[in-house]
Protein backbone atom coordinates (compact mmCIF):
# COMPACT_ATOMS: atom_id res chain seq x y z
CA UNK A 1 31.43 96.55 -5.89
CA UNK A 2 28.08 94.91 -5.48
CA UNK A 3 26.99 96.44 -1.92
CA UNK A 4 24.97 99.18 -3.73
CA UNK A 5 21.37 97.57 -3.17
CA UNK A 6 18.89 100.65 -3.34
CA UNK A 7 17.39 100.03 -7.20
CA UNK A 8 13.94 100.28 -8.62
CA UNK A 9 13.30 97.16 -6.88
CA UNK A 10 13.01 98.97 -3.77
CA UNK A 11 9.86 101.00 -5.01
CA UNK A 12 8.02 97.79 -5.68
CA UNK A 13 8.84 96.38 -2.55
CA UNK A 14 7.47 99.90 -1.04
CA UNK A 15 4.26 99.30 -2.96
CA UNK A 16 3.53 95.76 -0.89
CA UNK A 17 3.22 97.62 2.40
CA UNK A 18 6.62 96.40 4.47
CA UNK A 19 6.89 98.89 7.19
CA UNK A 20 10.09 97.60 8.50
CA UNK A 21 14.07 98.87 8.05
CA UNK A 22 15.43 97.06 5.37
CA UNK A 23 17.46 96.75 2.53
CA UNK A 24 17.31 94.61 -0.75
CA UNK A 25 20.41 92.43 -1.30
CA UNK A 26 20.78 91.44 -5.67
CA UNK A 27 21.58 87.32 -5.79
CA UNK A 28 24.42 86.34 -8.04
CA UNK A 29 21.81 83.58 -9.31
CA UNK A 30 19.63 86.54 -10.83
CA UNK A 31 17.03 84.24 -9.61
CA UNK A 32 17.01 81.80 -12.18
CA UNK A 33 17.23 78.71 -10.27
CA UNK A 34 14.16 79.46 -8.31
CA UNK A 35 9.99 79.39 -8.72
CA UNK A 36 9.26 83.23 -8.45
CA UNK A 37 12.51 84.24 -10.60
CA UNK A 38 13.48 86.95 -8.04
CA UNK A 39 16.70 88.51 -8.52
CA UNK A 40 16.76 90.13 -5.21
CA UNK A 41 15.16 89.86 -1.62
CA UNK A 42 14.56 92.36 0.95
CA UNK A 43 16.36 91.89 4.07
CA UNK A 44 16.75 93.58 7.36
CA UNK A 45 19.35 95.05 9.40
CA UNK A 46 20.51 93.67 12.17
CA UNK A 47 19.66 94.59 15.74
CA UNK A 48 20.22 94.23 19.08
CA UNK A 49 17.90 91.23 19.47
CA UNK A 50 20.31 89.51 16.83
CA UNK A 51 23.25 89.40 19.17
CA UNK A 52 21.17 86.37 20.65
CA UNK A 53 22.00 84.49 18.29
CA UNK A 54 25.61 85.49 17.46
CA UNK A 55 26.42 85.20 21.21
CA UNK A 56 24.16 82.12 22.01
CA UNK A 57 23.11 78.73 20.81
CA UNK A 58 24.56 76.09 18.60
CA UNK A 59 27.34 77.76 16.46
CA UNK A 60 26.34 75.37 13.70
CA UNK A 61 22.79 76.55 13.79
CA UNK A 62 23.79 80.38 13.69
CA UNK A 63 23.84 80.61 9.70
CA UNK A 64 20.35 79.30 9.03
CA UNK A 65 18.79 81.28 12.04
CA UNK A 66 20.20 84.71 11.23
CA UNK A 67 18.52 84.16 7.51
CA UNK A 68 15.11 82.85 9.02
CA UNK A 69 14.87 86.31 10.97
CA UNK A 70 16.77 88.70 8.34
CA UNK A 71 14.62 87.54 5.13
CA UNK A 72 11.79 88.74 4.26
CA UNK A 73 10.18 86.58 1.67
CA UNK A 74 7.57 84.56 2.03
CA UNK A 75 8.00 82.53 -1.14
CA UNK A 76 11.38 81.86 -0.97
CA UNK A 77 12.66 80.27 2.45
CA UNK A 78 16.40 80.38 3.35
CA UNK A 79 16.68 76.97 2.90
CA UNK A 80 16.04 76.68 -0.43
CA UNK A 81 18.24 79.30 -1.69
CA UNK A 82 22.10 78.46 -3.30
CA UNK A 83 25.29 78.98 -1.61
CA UNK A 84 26.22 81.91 -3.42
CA UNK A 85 22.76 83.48 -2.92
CA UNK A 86 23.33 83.09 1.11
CA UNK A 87 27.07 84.16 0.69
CA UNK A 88 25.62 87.71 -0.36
CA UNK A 89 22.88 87.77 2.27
CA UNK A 90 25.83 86.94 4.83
CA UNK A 91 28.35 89.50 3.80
CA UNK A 92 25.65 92.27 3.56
CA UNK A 93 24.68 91.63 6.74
CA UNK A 94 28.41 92.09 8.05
CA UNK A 95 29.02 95.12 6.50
CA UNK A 96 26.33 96.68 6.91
CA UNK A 97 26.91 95.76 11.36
CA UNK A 98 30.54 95.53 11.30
CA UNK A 99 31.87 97.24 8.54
CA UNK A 100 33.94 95.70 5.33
CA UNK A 101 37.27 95.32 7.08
CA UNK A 102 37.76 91.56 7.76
CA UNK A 103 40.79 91.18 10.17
CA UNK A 104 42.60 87.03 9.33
CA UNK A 105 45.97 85.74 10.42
CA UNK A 106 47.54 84.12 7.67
CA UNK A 107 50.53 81.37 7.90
CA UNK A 108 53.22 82.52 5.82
CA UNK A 109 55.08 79.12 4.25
CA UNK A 110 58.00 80.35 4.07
CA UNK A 111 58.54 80.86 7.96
CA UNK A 112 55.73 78.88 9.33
CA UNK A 113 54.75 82.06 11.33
CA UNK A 114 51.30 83.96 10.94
CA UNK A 115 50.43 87.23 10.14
CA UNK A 116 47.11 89.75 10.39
CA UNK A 117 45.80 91.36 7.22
CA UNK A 118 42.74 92.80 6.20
CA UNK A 119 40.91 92.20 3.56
CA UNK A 120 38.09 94.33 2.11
CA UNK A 121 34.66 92.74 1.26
CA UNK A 122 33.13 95.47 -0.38
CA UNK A 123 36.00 94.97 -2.78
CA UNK A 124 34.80 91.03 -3.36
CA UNK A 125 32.23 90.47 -6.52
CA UNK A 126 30.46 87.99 -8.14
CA UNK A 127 32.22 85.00 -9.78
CA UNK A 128 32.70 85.09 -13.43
CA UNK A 129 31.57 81.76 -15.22
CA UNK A 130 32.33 80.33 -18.86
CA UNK A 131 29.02 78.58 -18.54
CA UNK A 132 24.91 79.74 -17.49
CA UNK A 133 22.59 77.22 -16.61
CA UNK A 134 18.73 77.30 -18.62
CA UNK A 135 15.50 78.34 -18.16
CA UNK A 136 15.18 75.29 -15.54
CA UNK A 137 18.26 76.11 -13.80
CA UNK A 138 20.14 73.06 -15.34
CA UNK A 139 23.95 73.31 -16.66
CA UNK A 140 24.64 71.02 -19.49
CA UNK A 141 27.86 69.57 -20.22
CA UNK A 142 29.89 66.56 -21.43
CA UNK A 143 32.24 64.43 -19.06
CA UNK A 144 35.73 63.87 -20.81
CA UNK A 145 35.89 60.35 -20.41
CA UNK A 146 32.89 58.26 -20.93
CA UNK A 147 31.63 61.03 -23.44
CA UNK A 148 28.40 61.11 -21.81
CA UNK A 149 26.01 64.13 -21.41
CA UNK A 150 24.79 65.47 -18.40
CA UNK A 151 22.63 68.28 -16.71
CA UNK A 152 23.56 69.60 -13.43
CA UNK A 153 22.27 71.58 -10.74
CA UNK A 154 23.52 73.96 -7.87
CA UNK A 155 23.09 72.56 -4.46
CA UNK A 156 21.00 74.12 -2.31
CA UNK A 157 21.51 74.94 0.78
CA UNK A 158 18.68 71.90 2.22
CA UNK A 159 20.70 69.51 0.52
CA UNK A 160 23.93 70.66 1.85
CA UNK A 161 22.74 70.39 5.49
CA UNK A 162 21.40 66.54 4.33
CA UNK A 163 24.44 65.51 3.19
CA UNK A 164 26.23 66.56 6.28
CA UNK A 165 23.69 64.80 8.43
CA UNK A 166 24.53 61.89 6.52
CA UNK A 167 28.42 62.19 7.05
CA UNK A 168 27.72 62.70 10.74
CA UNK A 169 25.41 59.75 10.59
CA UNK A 170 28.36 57.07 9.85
CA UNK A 171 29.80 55.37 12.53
CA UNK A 172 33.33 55.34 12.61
CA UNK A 173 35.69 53.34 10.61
CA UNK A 174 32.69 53.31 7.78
CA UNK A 175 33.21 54.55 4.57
CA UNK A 176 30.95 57.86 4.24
CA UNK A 177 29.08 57.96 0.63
CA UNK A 178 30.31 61.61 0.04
CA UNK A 179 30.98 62.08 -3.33
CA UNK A 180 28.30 59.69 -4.64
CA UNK A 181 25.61 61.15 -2.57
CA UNK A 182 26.55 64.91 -3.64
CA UNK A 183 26.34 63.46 -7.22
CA UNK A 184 23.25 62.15 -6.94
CA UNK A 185 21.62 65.37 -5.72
CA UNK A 186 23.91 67.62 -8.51
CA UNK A 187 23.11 65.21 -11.47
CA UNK A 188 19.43 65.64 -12.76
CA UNK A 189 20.05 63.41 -16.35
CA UNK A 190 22.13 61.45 -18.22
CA UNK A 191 22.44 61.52 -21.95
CA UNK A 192 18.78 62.23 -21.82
CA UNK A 193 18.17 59.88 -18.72
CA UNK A 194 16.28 61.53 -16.14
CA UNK A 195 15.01 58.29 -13.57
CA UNK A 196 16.79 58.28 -10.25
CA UNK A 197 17.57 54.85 -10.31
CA UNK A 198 19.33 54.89 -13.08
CA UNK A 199 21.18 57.70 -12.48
CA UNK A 200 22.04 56.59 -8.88
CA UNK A 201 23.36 53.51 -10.93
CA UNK A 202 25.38 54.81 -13.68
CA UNK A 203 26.79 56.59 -10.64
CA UNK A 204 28.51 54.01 -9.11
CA UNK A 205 30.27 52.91 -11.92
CA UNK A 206 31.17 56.84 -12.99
CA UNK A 207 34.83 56.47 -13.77
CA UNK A 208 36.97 58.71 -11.35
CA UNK A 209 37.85 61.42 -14.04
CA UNK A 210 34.43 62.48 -14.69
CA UNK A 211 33.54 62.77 -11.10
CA UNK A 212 36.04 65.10 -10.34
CA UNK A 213 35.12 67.41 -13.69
CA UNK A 214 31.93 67.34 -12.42
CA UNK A 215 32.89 68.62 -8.84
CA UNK A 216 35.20 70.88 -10.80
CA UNK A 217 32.63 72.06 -13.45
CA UNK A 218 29.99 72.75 -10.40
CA UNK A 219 32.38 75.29 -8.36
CA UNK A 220 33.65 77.10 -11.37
CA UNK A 221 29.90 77.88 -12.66
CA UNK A 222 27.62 78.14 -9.98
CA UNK A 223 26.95 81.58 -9.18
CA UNK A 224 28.49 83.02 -6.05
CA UNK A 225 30.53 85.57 -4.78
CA UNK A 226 34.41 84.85 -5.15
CA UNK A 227 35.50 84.40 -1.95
CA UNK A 228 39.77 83.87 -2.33
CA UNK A 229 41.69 86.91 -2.26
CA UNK A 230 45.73 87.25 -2.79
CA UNK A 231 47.66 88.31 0.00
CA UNK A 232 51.00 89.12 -0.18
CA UNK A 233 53.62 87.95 3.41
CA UNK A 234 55.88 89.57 5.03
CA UNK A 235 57.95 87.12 3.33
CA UNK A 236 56.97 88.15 -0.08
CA UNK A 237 55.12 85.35 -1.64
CA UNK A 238 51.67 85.48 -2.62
CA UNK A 239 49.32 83.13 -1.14
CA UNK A 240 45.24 82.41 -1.46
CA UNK A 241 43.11 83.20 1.48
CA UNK A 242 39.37 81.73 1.34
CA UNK A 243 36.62 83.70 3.75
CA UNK A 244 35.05 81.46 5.73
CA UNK A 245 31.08 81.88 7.23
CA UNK A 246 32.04 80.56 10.81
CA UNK A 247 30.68 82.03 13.87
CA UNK A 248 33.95 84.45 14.27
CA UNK A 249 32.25 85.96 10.86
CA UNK A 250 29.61 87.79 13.03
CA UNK A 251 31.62 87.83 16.27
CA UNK A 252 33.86 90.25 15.18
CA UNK A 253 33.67 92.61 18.53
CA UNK A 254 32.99 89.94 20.85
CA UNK A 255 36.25 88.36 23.69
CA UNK A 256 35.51 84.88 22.57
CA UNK A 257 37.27 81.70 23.02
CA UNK A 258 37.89 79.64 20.03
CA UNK A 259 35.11 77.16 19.32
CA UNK A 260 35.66 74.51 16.97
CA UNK A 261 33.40 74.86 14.46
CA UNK A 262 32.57 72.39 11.08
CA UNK A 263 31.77 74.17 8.40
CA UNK A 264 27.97 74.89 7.52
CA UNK A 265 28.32 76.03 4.24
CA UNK A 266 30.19 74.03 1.11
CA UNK A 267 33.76 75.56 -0.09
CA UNK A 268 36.02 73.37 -1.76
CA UNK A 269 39.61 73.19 -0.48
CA UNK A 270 41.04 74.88 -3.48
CA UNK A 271 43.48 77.17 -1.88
CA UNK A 272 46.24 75.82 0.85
CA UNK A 273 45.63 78.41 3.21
CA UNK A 274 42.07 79.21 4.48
CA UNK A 275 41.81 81.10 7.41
């Protein structure tokens, strides 16, 4: 379980004078992909003056404006933090409002009906990974079919937000440079190779097969919290269900209607049922 937040980092936080409630959340990144190195922030509960936001505004905006108020570090804004750093921020912030029971409806395939569950997230933890990036934050690997090697880096969350703007950007009917434009923000060198241009190049001509490893490669190691539970139907089979960090996240309590919402944050579809 990796809710229990009150360590010896709390004392030194004490020591800097912050007078207000708050907590200090541990990143799965240990803080190696960032400047100051911190492996934890402080962050604050939240409040009436929060349901603002949860009940108000642009649903797609709610994510990054929660963390803007709830953060408290001046050296490390929200939007330069990983997914899986903000995945922790997020879910601490719902249990510690809502509680850790997280109510889905789930489509059973064998009847084509849905069904509620809960599922715990105090009982979700950090990802386990065959691979740890260096002292630069860079993963180093070699693609199976061209034999190159490459360094790699977690997204963050800035660049994740540009390359939707960019996919909103196209008109329709135009081909959207997804993949190649996440690859040329994930892909820091090649065999040695660090110049943009020539790794925006070598890009285009990537054959298919090491694209996809690297897509692959990047959700299986960066660090995060694992987010797909097992369920079992009243059916009997077992099927995957992925959490999602849409506005119904926070709006637990609230009569809502459903509001189409795209997705802020970057999960790949690896499971055929997300709720």
């Amino acid at each position: 379980m990796f809710f229990l937040f009150m360590s010896e980092d709390s004392v030194i936080y004490g020591q800097q004078d912050f007078s207000l409630p708050h907590d200090v959340v541990q990143l799965p990144s240990g803080g190696k992909f960032y400047k100051s190195k911190k492996k934890s922030v402080k962050v604050d509960y939240l409040t009436a003056a929060d349901e603002n936001i949860l009940m108000g505004g642009n649903p797609d905006e709610l994510i990054i404006n929660l963390l803007r108020n709830k953060v408290y570090e001046p050296d490390l804004r929200p939007e330069e933090m990983l997914n899986g750093d903000i995945e922790a921020i997020l879910i601490w912030l719902r249990n510690t409002s809502f509680g850790p029971e997280y109510n889905v409806n789930v489509l059973d395939p064998k009847t084509g009906n849905r069904f509620p569950t809960v599922i715990s997230l105090e009982a979700l933890d950090y990802k386990k990974t065959e691979f740890e990036a260096d002292e630069n934050g860079y993963f180093t690997t070699t693609l199976p079919k061209s034999q190159k090697k490459v360094k790699l880096k977690p997204l963050k969350y800035r660049e994740m937000i540009e390359l939707q703007k960019i996919s909103e950007s196209y008109p329709v009917g135009r081909t959207v440079p997804t993949i190649t434009s996440r690859l040329e923000r994930q892909i820091v060198e090649i065999e040695g190779n660090s110049d943009p241009g020539f790794i925006s190049k070598a890009i285009q001509s990537m054959p298919i097969m090491d694209s996809k490893y690297i897509r692959r490669f990047m959700k299986e190691n960066e660090p995060g919290i694992e987010l797909i539970r097992t369920v079992i139907t009243p059916s009997g089979d077992k099927v995957e269900v992925e959490i999602n960090f849409g506005v119904e996240f926070f709006r637990v309590f609230y009569w809502l209607p459903k509001i189409p919402i795209r997705r802020i944050l970057y999960f790949s579809p690896t499971s055929s049922f997300v709720v």
